[in-house]
N, C-alpha and C. Protein backbone atom coordinates (compact mmCIF):
# COMPACT_ATOMS: atom_id res chain seq x y z
N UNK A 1 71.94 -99.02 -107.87
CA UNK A 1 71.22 -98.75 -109.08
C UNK A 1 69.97 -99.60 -109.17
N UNK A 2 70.07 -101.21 -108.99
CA UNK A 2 68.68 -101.49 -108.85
C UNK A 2 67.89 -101.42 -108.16
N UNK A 3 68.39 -100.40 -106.27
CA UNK A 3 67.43 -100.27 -105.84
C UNK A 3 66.40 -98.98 -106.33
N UNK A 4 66.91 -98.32 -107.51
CA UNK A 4 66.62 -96.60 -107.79
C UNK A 4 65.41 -97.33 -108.46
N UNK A 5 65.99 -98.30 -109.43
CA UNK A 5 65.04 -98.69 -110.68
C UNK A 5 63.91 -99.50 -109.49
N UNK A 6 64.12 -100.03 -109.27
CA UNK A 6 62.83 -100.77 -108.33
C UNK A 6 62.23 -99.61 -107.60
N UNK A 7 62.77 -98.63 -106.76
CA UNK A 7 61.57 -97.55 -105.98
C UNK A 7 60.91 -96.88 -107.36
N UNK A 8 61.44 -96.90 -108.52
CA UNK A 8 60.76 -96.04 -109.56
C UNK A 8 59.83 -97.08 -109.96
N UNK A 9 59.61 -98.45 -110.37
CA UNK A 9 58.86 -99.28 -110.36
C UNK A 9 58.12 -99.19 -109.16
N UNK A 10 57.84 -99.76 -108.05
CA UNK A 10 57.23 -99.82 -107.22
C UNK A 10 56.70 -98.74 -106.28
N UNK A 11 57.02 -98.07 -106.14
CA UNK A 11 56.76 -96.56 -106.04
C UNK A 11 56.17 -95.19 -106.44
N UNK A 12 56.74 -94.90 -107.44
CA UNK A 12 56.45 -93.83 -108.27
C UNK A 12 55.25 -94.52 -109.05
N UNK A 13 55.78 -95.19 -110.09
CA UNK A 13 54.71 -95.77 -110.87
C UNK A 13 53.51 -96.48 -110.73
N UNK A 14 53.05 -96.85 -109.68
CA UNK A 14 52.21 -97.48 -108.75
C UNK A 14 51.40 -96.25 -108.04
N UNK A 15 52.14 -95.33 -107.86
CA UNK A 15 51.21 -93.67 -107.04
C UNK A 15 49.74 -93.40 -108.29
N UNK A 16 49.26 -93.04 -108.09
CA UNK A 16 47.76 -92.34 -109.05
C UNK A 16 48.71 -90.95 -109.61
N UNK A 17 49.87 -90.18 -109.21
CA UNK A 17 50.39 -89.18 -109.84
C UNK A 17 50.92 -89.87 -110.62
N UNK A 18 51.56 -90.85 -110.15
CA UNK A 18 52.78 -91.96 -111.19
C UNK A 18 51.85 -92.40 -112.46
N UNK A 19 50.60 -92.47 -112.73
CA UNK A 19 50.26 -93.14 -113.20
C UNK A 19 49.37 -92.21 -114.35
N UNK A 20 49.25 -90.98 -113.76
CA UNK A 20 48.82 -89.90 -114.47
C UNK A 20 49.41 -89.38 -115.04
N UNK A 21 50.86 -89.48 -114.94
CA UNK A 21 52.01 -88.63 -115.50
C UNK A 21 52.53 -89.47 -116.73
N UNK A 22 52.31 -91.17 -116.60
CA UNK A 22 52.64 -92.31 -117.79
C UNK A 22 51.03 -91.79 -118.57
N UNK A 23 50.29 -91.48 -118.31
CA UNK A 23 48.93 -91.41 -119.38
C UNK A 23 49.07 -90.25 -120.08
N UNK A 24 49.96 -88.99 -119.45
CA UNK A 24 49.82 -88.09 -119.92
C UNK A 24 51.10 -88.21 -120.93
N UNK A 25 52.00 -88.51 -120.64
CA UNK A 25 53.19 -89.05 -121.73
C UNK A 25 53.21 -89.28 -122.54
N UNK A 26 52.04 -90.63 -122.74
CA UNK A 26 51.74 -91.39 -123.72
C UNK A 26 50.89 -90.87 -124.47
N UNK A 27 49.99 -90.21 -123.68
CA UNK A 27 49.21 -89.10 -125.05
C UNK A 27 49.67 -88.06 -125.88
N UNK A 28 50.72 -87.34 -124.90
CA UNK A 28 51.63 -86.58 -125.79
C UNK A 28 51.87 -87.03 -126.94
N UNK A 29 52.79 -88.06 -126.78
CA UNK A 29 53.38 -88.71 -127.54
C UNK A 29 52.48 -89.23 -128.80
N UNK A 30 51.82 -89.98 -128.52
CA UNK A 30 50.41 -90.17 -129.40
C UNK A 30 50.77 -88.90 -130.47
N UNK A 31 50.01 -88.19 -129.92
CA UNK A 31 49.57 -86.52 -130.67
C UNK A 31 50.69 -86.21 -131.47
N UNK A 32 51.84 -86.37 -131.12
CA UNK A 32 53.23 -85.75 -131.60
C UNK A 32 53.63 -86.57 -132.60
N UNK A 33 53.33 -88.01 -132.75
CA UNK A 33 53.33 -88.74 -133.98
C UNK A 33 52.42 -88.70 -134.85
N UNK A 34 51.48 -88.56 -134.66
CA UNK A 34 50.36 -88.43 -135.43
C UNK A 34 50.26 -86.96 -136.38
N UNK A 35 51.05 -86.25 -135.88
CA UNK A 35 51.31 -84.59 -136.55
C UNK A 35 52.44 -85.01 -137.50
N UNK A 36 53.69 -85.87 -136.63
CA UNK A 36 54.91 -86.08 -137.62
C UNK A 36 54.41 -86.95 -138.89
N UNK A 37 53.28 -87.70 -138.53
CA UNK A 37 53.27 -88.83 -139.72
C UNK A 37 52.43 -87.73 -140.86
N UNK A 38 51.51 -86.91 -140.68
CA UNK A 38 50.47 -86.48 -141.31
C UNK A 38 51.44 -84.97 -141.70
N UNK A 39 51.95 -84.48 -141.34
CA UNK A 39 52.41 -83.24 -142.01
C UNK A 39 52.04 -82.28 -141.28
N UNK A 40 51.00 -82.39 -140.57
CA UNK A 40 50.11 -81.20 -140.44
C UNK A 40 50.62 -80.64 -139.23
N UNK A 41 50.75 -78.92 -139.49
CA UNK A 41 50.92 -78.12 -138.67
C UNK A 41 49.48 -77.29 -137.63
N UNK A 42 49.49 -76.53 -136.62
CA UNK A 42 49.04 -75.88 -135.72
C UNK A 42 48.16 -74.60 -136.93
N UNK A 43 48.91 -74.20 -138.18
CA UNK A 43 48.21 -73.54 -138.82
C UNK A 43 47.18 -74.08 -139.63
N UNK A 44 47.52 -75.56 -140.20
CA UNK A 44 46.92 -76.15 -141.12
C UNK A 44 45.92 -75.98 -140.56
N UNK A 45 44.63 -76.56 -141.55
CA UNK A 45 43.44 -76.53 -141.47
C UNK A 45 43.00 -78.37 -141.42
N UNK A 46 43.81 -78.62 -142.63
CA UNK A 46 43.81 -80.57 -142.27
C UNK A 46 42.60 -80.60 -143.60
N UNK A 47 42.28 -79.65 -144.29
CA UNK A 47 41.27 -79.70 -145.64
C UNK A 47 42.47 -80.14 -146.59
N UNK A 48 42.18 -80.79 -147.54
CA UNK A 48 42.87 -81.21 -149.21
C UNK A 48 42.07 -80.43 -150.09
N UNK A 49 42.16 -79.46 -150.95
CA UNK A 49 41.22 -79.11 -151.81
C UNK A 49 40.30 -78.24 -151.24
N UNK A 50 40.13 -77.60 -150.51
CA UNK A 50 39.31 -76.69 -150.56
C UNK A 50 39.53 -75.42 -150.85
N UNK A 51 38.28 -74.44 -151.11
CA UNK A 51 38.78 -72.68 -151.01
C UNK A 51 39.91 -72.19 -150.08
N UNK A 52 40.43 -71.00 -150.81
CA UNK A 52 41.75 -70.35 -150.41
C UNK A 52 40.93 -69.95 -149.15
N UNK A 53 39.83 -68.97 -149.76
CA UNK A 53 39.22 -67.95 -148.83
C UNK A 53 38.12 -68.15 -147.84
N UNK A 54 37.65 -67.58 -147.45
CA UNK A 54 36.40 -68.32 -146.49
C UNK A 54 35.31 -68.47 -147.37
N UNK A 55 34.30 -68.97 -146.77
CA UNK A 55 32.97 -69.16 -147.94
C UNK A 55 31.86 -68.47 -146.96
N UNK A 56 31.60 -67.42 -148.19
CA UNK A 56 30.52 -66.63 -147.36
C UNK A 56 28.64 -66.93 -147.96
N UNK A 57 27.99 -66.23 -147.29
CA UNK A 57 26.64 -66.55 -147.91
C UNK A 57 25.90 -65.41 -148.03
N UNK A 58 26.65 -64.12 -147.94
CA UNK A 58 25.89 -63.09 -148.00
C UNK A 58 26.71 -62.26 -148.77
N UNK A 59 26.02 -61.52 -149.94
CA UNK A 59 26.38 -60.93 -150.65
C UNK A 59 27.35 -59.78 -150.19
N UNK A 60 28.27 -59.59 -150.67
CA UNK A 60 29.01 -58.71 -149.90
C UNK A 60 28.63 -57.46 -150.44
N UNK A 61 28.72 -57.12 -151.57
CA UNK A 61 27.82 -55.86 -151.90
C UNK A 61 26.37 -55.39 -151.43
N UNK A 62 25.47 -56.66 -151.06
CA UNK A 62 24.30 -56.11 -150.16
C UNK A 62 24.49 -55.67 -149.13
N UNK A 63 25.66 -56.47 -148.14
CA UNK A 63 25.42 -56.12 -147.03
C UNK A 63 24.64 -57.04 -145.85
N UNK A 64 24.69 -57.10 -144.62
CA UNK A 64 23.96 -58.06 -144.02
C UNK A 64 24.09 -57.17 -142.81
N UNK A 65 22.50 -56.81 -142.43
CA UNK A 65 22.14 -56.20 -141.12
C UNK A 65 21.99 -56.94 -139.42
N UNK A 66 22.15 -58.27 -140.33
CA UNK A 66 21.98 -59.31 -139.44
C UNK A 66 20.76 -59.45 -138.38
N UNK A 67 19.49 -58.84 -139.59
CA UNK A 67 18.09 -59.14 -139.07
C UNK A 67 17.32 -60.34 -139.92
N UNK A 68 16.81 -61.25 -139.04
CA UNK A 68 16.37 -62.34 -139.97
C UNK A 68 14.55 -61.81 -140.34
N UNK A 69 14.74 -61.99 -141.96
CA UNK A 69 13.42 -61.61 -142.49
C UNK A 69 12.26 -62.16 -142.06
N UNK A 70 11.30 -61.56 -140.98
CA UNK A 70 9.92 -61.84 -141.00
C UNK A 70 8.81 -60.72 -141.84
N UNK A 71 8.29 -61.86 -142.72
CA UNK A 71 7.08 -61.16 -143.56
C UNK A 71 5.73 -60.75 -142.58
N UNK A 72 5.68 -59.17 -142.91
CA UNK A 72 4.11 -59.26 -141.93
C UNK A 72 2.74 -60.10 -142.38
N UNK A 73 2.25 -60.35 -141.25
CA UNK A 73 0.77 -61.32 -141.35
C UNK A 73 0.04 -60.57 -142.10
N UNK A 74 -0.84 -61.59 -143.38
CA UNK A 74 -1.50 -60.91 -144.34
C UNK A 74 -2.43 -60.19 -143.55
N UNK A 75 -3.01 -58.85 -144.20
CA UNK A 75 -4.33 -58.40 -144.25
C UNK A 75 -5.46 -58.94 -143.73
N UNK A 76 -6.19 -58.55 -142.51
CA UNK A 76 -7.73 -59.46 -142.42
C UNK A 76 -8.33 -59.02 -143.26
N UNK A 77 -8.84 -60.31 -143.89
CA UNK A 77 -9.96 -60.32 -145.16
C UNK A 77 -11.88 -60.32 -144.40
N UNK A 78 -12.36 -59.38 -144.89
CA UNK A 78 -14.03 -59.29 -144.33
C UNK A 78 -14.65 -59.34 -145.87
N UNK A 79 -15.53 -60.10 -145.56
CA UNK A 79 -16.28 -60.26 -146.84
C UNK A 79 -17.20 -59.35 -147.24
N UNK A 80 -17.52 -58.83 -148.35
CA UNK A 80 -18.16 -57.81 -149.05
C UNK A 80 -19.58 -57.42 -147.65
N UNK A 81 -20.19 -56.29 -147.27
CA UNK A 81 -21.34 -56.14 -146.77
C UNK A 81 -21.12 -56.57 -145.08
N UNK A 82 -19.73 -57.26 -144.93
CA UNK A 82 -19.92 -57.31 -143.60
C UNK A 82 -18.74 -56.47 -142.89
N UNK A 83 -18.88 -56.34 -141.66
CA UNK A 83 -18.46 -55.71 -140.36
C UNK A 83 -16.88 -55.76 -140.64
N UNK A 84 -16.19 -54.83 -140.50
CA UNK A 84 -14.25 -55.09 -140.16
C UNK A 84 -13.89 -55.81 -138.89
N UNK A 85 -12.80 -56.61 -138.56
CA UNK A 85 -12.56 -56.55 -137.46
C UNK A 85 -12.79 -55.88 -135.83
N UNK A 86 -12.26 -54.02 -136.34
CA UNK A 86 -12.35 -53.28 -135.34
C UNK A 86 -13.47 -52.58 -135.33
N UNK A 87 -14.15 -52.44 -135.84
CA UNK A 87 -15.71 -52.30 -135.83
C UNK A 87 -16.53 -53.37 -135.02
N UNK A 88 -16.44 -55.02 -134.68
CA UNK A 88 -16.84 -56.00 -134.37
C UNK A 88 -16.16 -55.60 -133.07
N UNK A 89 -14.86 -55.43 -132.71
CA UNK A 89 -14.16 -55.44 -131.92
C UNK A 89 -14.83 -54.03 -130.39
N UNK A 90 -15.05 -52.95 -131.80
CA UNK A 90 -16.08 -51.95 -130.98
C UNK A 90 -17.30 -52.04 -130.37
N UNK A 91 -18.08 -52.83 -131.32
CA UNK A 91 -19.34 -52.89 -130.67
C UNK A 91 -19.17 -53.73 -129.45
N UNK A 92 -18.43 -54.69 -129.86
CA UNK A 92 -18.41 -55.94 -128.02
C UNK A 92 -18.42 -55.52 -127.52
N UNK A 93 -16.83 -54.36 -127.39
CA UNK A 93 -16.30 -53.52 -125.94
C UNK A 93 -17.59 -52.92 -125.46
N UNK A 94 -18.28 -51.98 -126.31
CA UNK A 94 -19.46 -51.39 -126.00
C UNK A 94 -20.42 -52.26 -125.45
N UNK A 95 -20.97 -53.35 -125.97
CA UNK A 95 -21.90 -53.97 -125.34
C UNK A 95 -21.75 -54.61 -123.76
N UNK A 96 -19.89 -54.82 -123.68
CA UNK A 96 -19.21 -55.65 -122.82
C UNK A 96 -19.32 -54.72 -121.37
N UNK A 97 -19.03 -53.36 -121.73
CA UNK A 97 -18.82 -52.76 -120.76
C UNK A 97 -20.66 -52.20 -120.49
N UNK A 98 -21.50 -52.08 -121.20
CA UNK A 98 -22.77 -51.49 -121.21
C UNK A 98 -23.54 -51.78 -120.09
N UNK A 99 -23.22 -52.45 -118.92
CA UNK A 99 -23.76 -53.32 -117.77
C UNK A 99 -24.82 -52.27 -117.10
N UNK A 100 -24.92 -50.94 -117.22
CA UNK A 100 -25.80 -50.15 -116.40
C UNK A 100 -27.35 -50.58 -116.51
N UNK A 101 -27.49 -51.01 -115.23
CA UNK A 101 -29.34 -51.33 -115.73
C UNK A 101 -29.75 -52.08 -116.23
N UNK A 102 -29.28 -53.64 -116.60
CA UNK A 102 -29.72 -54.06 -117.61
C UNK A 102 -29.58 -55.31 -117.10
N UNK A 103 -30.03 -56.28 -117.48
CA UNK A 103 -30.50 -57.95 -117.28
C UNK A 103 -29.37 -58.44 -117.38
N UNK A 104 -28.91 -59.71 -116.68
CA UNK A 104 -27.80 -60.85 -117.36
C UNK A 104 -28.45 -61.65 -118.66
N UNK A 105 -29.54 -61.49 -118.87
CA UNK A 105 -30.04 -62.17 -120.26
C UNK A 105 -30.14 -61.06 -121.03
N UNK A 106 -30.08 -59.91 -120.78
CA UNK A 106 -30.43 -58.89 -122.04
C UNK A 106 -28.68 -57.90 -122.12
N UNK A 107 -27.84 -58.51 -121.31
CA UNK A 107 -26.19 -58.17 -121.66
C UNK A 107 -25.93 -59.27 -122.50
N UNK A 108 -26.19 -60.69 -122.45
CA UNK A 108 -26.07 -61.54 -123.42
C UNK A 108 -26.39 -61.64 -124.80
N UNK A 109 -27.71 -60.98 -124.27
CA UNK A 109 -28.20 -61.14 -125.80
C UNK A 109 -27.57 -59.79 -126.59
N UNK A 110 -27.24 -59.32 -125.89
CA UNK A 110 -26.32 -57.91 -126.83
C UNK A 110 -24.70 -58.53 -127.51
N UNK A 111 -24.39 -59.18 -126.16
CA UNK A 111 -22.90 -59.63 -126.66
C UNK A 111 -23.22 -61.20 -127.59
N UNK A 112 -24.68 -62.15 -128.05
CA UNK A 112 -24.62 -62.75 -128.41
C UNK A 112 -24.02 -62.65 -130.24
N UNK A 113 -24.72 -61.76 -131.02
CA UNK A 113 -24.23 -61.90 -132.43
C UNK A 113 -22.88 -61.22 -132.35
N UNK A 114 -22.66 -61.17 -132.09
CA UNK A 114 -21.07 -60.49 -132.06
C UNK A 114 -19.67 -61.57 -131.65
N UNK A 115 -20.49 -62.99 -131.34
CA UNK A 115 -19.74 -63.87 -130.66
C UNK A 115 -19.50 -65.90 -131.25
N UNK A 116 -18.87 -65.89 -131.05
CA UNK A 116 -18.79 -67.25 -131.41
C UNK A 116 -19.78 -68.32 -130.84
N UNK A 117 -20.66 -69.23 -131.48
CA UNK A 117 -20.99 -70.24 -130.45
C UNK A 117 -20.02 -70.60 -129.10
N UNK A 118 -18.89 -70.89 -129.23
CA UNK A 118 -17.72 -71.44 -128.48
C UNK A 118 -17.89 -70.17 -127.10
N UNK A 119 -17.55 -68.97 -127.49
CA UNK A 119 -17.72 -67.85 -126.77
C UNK A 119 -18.70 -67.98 -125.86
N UNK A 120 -19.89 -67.76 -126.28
CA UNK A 120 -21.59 -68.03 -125.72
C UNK A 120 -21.76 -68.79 -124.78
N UNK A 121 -20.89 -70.01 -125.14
CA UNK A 121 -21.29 -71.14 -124.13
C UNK A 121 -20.38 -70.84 -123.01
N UNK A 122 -19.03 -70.01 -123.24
CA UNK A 122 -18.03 -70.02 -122.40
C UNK A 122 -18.80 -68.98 -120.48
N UNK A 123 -19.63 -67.90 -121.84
CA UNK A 123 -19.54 -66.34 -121.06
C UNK A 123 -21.09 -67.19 -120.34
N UNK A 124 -21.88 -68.70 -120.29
CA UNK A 124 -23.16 -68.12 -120.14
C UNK A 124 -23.81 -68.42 -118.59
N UNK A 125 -22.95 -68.58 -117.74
CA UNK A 125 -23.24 -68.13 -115.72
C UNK A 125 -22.45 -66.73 -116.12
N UNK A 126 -21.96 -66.09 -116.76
CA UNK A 126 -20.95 -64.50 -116.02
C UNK A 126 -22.53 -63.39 -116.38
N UNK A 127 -22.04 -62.94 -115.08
CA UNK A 127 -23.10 -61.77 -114.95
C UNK A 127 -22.52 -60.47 -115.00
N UNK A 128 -23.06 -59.66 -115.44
CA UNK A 128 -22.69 -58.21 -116.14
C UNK A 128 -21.72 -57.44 -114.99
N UNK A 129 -22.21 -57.94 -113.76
CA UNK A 129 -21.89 -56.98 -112.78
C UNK A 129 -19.99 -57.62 -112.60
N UNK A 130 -19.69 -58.07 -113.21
CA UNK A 130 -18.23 -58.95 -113.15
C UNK A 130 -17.38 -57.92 -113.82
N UNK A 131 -18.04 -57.86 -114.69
CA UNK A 131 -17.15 -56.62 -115.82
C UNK A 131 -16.34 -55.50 -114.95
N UNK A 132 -14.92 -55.66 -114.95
CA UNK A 132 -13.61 -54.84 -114.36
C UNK A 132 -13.98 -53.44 -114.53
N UNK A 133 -14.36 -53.00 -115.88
CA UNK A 133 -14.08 -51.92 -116.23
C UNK A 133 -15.26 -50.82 -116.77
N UNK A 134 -15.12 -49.53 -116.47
CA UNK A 134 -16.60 -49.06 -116.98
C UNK A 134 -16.54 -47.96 -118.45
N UNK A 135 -14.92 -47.79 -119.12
CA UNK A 135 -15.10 -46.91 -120.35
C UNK A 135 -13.48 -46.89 -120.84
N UNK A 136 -13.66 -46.98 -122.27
CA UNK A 136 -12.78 -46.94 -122.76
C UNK A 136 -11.82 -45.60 -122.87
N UNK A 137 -10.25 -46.18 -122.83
CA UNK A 137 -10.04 -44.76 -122.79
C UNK A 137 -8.86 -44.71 -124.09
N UNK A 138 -8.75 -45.27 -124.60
CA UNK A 138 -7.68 -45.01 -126.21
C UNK A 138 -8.08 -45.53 -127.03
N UNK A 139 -7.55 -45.45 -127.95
CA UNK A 139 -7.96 -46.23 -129.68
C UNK A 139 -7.20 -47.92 -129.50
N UNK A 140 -8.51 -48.55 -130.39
CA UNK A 140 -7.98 -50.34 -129.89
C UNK A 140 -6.68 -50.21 -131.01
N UNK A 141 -5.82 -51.34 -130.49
CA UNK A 141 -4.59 -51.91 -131.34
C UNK A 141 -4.96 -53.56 -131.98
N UNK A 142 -4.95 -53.07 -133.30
CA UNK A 142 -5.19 -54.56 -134.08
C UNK A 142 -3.78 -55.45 -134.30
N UNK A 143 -3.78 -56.71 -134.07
CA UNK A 143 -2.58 -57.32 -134.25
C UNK A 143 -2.84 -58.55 -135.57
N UNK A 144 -3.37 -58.38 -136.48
CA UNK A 144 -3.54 -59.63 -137.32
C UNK A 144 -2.68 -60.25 -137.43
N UNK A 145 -3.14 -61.72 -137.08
CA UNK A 145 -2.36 -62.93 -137.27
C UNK A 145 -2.08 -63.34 -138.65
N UNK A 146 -3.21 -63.75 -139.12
CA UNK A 146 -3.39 -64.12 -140.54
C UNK A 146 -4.36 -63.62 -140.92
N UNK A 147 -5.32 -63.97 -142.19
CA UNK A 147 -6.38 -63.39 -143.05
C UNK A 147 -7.54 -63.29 -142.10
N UNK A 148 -7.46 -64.80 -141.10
CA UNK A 148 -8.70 -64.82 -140.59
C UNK A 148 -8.71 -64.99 -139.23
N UNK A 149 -7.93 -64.52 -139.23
CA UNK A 149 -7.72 -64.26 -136.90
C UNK A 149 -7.05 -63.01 -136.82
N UNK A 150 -7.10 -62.08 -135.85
CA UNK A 150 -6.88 -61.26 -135.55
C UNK A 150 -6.81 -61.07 -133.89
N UNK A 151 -6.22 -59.97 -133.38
CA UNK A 151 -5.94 -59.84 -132.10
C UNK A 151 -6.11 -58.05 -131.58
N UNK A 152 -7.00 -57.98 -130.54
CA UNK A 152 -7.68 -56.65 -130.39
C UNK A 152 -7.38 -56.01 -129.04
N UNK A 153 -6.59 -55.27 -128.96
CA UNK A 153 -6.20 -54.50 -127.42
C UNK A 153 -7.36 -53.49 -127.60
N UNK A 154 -7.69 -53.10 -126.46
CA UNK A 154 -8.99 -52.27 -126.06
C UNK A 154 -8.52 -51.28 -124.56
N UNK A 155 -8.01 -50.45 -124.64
CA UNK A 155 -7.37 -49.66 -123.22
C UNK A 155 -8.19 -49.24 -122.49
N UNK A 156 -8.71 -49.93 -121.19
CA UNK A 156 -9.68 -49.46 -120.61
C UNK A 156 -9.17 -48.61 -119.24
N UNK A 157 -10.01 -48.19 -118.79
CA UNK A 157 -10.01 -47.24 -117.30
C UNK A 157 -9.19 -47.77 -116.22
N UNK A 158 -9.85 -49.36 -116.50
CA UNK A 158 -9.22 -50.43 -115.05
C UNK A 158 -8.36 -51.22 -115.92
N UNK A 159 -7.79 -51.54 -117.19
CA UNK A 159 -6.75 -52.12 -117.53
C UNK A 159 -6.59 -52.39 -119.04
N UNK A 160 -6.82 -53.85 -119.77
CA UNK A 160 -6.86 -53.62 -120.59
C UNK A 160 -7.56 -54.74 -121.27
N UNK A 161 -8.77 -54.86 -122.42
CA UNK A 161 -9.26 -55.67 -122.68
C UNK A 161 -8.83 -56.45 -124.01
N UNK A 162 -8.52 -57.91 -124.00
CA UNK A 162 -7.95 -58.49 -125.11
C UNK A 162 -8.94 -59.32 -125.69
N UNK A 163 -9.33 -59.00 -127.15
CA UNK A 163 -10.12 -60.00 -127.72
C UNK A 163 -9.63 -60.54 -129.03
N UNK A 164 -9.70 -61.97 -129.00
CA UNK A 164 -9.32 -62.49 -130.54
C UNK A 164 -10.71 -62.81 -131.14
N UNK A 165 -10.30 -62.18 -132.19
CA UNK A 165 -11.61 -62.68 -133.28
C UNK A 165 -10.96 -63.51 -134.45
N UNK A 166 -11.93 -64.23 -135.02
CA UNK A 166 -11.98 -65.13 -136.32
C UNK A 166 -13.17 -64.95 -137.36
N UNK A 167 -12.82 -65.32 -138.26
CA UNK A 167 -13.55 -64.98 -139.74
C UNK A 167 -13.21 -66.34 -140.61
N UNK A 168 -14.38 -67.36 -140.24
CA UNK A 168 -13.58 -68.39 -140.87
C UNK A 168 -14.40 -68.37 -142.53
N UNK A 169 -15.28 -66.95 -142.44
CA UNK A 169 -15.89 -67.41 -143.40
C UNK A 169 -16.53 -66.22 -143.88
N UNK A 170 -15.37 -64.86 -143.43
CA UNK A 170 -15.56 -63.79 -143.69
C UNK A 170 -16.01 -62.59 -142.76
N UNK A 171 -16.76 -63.16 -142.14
CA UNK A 171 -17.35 -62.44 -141.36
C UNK A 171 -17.08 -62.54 -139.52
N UNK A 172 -16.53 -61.51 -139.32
CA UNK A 172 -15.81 -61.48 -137.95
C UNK A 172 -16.55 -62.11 -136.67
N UNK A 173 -16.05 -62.61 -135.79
CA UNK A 173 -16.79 -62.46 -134.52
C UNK A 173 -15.80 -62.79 -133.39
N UNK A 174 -16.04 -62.80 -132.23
CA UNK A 174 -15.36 -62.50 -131.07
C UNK A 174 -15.42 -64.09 -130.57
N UNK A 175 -14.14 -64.90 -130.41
CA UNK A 175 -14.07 -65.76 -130.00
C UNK A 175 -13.24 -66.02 -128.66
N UNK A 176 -12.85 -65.07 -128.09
CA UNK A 176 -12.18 -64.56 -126.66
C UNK A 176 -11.94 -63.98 -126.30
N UNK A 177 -12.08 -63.70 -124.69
CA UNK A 177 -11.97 -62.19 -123.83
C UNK A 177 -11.34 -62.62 -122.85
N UNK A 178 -10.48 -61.89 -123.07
CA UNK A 178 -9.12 -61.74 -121.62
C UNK A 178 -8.97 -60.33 -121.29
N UNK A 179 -9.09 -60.38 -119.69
CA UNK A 179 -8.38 -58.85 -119.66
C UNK A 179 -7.58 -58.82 -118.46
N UNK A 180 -6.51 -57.75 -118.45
CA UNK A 180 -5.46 -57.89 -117.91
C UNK A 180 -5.54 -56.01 -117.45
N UNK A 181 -5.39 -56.60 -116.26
CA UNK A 181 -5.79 -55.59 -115.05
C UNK A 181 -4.44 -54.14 -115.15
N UNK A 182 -4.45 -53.06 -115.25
CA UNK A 182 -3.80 -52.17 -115.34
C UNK A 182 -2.98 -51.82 -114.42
């Protein structure tokens, strides 16, 4: 008999299984008192005082589609006597694509009032003959951001031309050109 108890001491209990199997015991055990002392069952919840029922946040008579509300971006605002967005947005394309025959200083000066300082300085080594595309072929898509930015798809032949304009002060103009090849 004390040699059983000594190989179970020195042996077993000394192995990394032996020793995993006393941790796992002892946690049992843990857990199993800690339920006996507290009451609490596998159904309980372990709340004192709270609602019977669940707590909801959506009206149950409304209903919940489970789409979260985005408000659309206000209206671009143009100030009395001046240009809309897509009107500003038209003439560029027109001037942008207009490259037949004509000067790199006298394509500028077409696309100049229509453009941001920022713009001007961006576009002023590009020469006309760069321009991807030679005619529009659908109606532009306006995307307003807010009152005073906006966003302008332009469907061209060779792809598609993107311009954002701003109105910080009513009056539109073209503060970037991206286009993205078809």
């Amino acid at each position: 008999m004390k040699r059983a108890v000594e190989f179970l001491f020195t042996r077993v209990l000394r192995s990394r299984a032996g020793i995993a199997l006393a941790i796992a015991v002892l946690v049992i055990g843990v857990i199993g008192a800690a339920r006996l002392t507290a009451g609490v069952t596998g159904a309980d919840s372990g709340l004192t005082g709270g609602p019977a029922g669940p707590i909801s946040t959506v009206d149950p008579e409304f209903g919940d589609d489970g789409a979260i509300y985005t408000p659309s971006p206000p209206a671009p605002v143009t100030s009395p006597g001046e240009s809309t967005p897509e009107q500003i947005a038209g003439r560029f394309t027109t001037a942008w694509l207009g490259t037949q025959g004509i000067t790199a200083e006298q394509w500028h000066a077409g696309l100049r009032p229509l453009s941001t300082p920022a713009l001007i300085e961006k576009m002023a080594g590009v020469e006309p003959e760069a321009v991807p595309a030679g005619r529009v072929t659908g109606q532009p898509t306006l995307r307003p951001q807010n009152e005073t930015f906006v966003e302008v798809l332009v469907p061209l032949d060779a792809g598609q031309l993107r311009l954002e304009l701003v109105a910080p002060k009513g009056r539109w103009l073209v503060d970037a050109v991206d286009w993205e090849r078809g």
